[in-house]
C-alpha atoms as a PDB file:
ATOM      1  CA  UNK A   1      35.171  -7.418  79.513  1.00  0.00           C
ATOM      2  CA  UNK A   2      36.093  -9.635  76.243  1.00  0.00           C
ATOM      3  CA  UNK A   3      37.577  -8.367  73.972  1.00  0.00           C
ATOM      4  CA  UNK A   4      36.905  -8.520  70.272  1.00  0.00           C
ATOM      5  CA  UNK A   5      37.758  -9.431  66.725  1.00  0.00           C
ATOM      6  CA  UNK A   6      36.397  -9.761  63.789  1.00  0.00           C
ATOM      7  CA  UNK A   7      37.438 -12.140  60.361  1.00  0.00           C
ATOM      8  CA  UNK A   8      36.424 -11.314  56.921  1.00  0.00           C
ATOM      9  CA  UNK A   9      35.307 -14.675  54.836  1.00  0.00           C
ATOM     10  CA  UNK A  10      35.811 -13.336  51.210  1.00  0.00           C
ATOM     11  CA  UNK A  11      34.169 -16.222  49.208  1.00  0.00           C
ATOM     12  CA  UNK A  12      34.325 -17.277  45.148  1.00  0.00           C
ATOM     13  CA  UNK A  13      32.125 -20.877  44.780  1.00  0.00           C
ATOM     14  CA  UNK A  14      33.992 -23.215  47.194  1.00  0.00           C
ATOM     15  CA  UNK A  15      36.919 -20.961  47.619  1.00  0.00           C
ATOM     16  CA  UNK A  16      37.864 -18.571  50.598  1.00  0.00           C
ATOM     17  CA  UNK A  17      40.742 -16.245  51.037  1.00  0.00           C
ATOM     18  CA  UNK A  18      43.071 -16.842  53.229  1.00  0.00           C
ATOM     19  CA  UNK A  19      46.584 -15.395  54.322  1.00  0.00           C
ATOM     20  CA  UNK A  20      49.540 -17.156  55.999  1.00  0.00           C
ATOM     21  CA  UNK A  21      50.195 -14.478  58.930  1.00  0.00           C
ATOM     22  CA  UNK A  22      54.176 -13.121  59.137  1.00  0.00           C
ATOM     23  CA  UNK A  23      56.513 -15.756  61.279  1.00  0.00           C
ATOM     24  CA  UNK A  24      56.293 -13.496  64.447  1.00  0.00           C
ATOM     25  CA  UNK A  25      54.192 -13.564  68.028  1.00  0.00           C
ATOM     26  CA  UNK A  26      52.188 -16.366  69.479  1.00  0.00           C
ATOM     27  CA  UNK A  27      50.465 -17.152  65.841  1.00  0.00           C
ATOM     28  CA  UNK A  28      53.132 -16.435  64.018  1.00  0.00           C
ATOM     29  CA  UNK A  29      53.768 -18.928  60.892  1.00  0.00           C
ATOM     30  CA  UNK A  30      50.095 -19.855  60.614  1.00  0.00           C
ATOM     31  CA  UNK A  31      46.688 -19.593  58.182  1.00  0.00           C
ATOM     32  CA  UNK A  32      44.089 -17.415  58.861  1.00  0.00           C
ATOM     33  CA  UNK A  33      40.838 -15.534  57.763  1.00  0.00           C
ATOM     34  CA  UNK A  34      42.051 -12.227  57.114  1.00  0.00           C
ATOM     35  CA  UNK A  35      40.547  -9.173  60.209  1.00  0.00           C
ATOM     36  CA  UNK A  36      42.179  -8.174  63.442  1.00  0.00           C
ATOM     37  CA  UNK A  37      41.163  -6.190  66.693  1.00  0.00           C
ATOM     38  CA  UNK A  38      38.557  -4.004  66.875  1.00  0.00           C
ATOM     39  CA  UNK A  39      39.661  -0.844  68.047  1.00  0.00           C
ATOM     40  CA  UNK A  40      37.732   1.572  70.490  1.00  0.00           C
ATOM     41  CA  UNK A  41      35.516   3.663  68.752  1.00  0.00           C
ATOM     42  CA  UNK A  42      34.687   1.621  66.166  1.00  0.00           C
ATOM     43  CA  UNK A  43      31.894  -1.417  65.087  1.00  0.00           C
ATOM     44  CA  UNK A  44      33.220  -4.017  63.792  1.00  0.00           C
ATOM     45  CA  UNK A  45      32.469  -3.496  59.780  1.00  0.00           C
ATOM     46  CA  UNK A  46      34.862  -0.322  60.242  1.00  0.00           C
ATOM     47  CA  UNK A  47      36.867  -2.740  61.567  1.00  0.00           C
ATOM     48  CA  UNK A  48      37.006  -5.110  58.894  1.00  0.00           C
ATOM     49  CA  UNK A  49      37.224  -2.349  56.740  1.00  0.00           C
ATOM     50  CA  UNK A  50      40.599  -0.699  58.505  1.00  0.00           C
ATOM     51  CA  UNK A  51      42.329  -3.941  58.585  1.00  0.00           C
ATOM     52  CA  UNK A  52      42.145  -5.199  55.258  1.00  0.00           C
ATOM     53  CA  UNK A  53      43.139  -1.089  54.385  1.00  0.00           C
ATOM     54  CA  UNK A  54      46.232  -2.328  56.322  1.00  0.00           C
ATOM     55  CA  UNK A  55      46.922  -5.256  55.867  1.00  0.00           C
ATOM     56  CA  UNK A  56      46.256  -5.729  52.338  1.00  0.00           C
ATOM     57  CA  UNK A  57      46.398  -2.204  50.479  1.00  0.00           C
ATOM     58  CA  UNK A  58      42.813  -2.866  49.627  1.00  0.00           C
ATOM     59  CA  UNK A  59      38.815  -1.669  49.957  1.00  0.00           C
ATOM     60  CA  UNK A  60      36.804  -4.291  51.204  1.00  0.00           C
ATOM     61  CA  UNK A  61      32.689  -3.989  50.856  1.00  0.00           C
ATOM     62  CA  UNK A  62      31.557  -5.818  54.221  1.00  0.00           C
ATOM     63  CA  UNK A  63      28.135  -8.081  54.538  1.00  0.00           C
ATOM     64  CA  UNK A  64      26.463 -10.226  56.707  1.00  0.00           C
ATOM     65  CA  UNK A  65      28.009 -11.896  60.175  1.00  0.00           C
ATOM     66  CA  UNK A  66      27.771 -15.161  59.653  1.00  0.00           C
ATOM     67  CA  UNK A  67      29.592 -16.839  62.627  1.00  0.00           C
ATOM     68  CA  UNK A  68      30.651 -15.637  66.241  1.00  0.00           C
ATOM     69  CA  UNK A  69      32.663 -17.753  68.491  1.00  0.00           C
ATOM     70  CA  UNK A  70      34.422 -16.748  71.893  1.00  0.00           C
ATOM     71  CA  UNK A  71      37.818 -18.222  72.421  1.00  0.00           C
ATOM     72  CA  UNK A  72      40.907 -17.321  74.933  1.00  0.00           C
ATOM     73  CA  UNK A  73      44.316 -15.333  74.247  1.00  0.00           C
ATOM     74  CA  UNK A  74      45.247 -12.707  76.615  1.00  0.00           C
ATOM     75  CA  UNK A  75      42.002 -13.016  78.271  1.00  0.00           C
ATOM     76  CA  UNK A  76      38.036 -13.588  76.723  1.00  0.00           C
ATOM     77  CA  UNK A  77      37.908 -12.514  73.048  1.00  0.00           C
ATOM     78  CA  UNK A  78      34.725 -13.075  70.793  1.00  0.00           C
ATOM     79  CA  UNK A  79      34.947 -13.445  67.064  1.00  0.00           C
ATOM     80  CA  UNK A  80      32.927 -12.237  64.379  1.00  0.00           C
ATOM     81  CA  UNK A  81      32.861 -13.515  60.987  1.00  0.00           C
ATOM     82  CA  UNK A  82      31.097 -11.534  58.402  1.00  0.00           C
ATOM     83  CA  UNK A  83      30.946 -11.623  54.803  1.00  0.00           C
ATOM     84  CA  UNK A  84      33.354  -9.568  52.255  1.00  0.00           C
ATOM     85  CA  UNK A  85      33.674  -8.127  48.741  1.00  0.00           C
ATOM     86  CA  UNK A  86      37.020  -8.320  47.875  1.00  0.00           C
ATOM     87  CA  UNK A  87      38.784  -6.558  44.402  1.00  0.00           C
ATOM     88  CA  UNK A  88      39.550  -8.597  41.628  1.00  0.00           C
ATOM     89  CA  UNK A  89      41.611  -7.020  38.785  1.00  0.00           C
ATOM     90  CA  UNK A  90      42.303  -9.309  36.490  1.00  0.00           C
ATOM     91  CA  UNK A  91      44.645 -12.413  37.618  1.00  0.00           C
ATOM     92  CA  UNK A  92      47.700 -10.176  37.515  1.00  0.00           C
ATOM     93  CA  UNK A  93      46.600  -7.861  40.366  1.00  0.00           C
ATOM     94  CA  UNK A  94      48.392  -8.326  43.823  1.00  0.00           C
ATOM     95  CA  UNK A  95      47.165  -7.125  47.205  1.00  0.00           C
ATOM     96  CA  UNK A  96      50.157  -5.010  48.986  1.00  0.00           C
ATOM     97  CA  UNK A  97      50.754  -7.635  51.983  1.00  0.00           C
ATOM     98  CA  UNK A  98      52.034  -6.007  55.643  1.00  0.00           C
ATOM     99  CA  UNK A  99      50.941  -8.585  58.292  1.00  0.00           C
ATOM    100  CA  UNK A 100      51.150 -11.422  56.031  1.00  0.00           C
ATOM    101  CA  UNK A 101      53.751 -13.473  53.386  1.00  0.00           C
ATOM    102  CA  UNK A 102      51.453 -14.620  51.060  1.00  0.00           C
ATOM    103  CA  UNK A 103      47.731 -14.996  50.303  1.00  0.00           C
ATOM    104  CA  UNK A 104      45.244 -17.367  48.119  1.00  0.00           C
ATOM    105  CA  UNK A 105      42.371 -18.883  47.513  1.00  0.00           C
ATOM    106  CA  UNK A 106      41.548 -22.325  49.056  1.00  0.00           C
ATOM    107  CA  UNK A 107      39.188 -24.886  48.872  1.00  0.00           C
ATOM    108  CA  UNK A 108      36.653 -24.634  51.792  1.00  0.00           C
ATOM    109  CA  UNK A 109      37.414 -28.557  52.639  1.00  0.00           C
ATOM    110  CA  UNK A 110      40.892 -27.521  52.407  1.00  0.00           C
ATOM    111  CA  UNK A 111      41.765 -25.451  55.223  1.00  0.00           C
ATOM    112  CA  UNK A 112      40.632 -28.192  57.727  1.00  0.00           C
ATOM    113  CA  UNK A 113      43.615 -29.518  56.859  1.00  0.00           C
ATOM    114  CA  UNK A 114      46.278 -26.592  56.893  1.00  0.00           C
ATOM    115  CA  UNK A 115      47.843 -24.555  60.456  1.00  0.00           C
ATOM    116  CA  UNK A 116      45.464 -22.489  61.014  1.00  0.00           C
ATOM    117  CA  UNK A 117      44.953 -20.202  63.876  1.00  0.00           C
ATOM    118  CA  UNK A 118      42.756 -21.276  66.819  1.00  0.00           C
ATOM    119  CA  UNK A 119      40.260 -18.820  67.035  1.00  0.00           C
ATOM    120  CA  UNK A 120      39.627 -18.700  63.383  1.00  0.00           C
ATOM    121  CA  UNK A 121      38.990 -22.874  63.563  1.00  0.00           C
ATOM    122  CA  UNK A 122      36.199 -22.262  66.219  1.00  0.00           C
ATOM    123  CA  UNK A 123      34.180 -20.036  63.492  1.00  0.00           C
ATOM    124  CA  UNK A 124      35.235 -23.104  60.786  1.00  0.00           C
ATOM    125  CA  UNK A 125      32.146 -25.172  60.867  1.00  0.00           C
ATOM    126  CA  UNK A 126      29.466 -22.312  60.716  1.00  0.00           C
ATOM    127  CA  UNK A 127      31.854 -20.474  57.394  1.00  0.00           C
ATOM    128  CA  UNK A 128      32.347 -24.109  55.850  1.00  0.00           C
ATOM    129  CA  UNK A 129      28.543 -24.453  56.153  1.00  0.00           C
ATOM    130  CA  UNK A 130      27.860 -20.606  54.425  1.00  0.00           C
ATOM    131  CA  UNK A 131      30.298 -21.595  51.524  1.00  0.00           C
ATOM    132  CA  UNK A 132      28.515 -24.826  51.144  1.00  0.00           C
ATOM    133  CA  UNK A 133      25.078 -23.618  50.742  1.00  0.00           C
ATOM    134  CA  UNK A 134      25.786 -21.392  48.161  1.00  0.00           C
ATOM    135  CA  UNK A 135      26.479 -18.340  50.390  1.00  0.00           C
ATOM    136  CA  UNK A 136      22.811 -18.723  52.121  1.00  0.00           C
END
C-alpha cells in the first residue's frame, strides 16, 4: 500500500515558498515545498495543516490539489500538492522553523535550478504551470 504525502505550494505572483530542510537523513541539506507524511487518521488538508503547525509555528488555510505524483523512498509514496494561505505580518514577522534552517520566497523559474528534493521535482512542472497561469 503507498504511502502518502502531501506539499503545500504557498504562492505570491511568481513566487513560492520554499524551505531548505535541516542537514540530517537521506534529504538532508536540500530545498523543498514545505508538508510531510500523512498520518493515520487523517486526510491530507489536516495534514498540511499539522505540519506547517510543526514545522513552522504557523496556521495555514489549505485549497485546491493541484498536482499528484508517485515516486519511491522506503517503498511507493504518492504526493499531493495543494494550494496554501500562508500569514504575512508585515516583513518583520518570522515563522518559528523546527525541520528546517531557513525559508523564502523564490522565483518559480528559480527552483529548477536549486537542490531540491526528488519527490517534490516530480510535482515541479504541474506547480510551475499553476504559478504561471495566474493561480488557474
Amino acid at each position: 500500500m503507498a504511502k502518502n504525502s502531501v506539499a503545500g505550494i504557498a504562492v505570491h505572483g511568481r513566487m513560492v515558498l520554499i524551505a531548505h530542510r535541516n542537514p540530517v537523513g537521506q534529504m538532508g541539506g536540500r530545498w523543498e515545498f514545505p508538508g510531510g507524511k500523512v498520518d493515520e487518521g487523517e486526510d491530507d488538508l489536516m495534514a498540511l495543516v499539522r505540519e506547517f503547525r510543526e514545522e513552522f509555528g504557523i496556521k495555514v488555510k489549505p485549497g485546491l490539489k493541484i498536482a499528484e505524483a508517485e515516486f519511491e523512498h522506503n517503498g511507493k509514496n504518492i504526493l499531493h500538492a495543494y494550494t496554501v494561505k500562508v500569514p504575512h505580518r508585515g516583513k518583520f514577522f518570522r515563522y518559528r522553523l523546527t525541520e528546517h534552517t531557513e525559508y523564502r520566497w523564490a522565483d518559480i523559474d528559480e527552483i529548477a535550478g536549486l537542490n531540491f528534493v526528488d519527490s517534490d521535482m516530480s510535482i515541479y512542472p504541474s506547480v510551475r504551470e499553476y504559478v504561471l497561469n495566474g493561480g488557474k
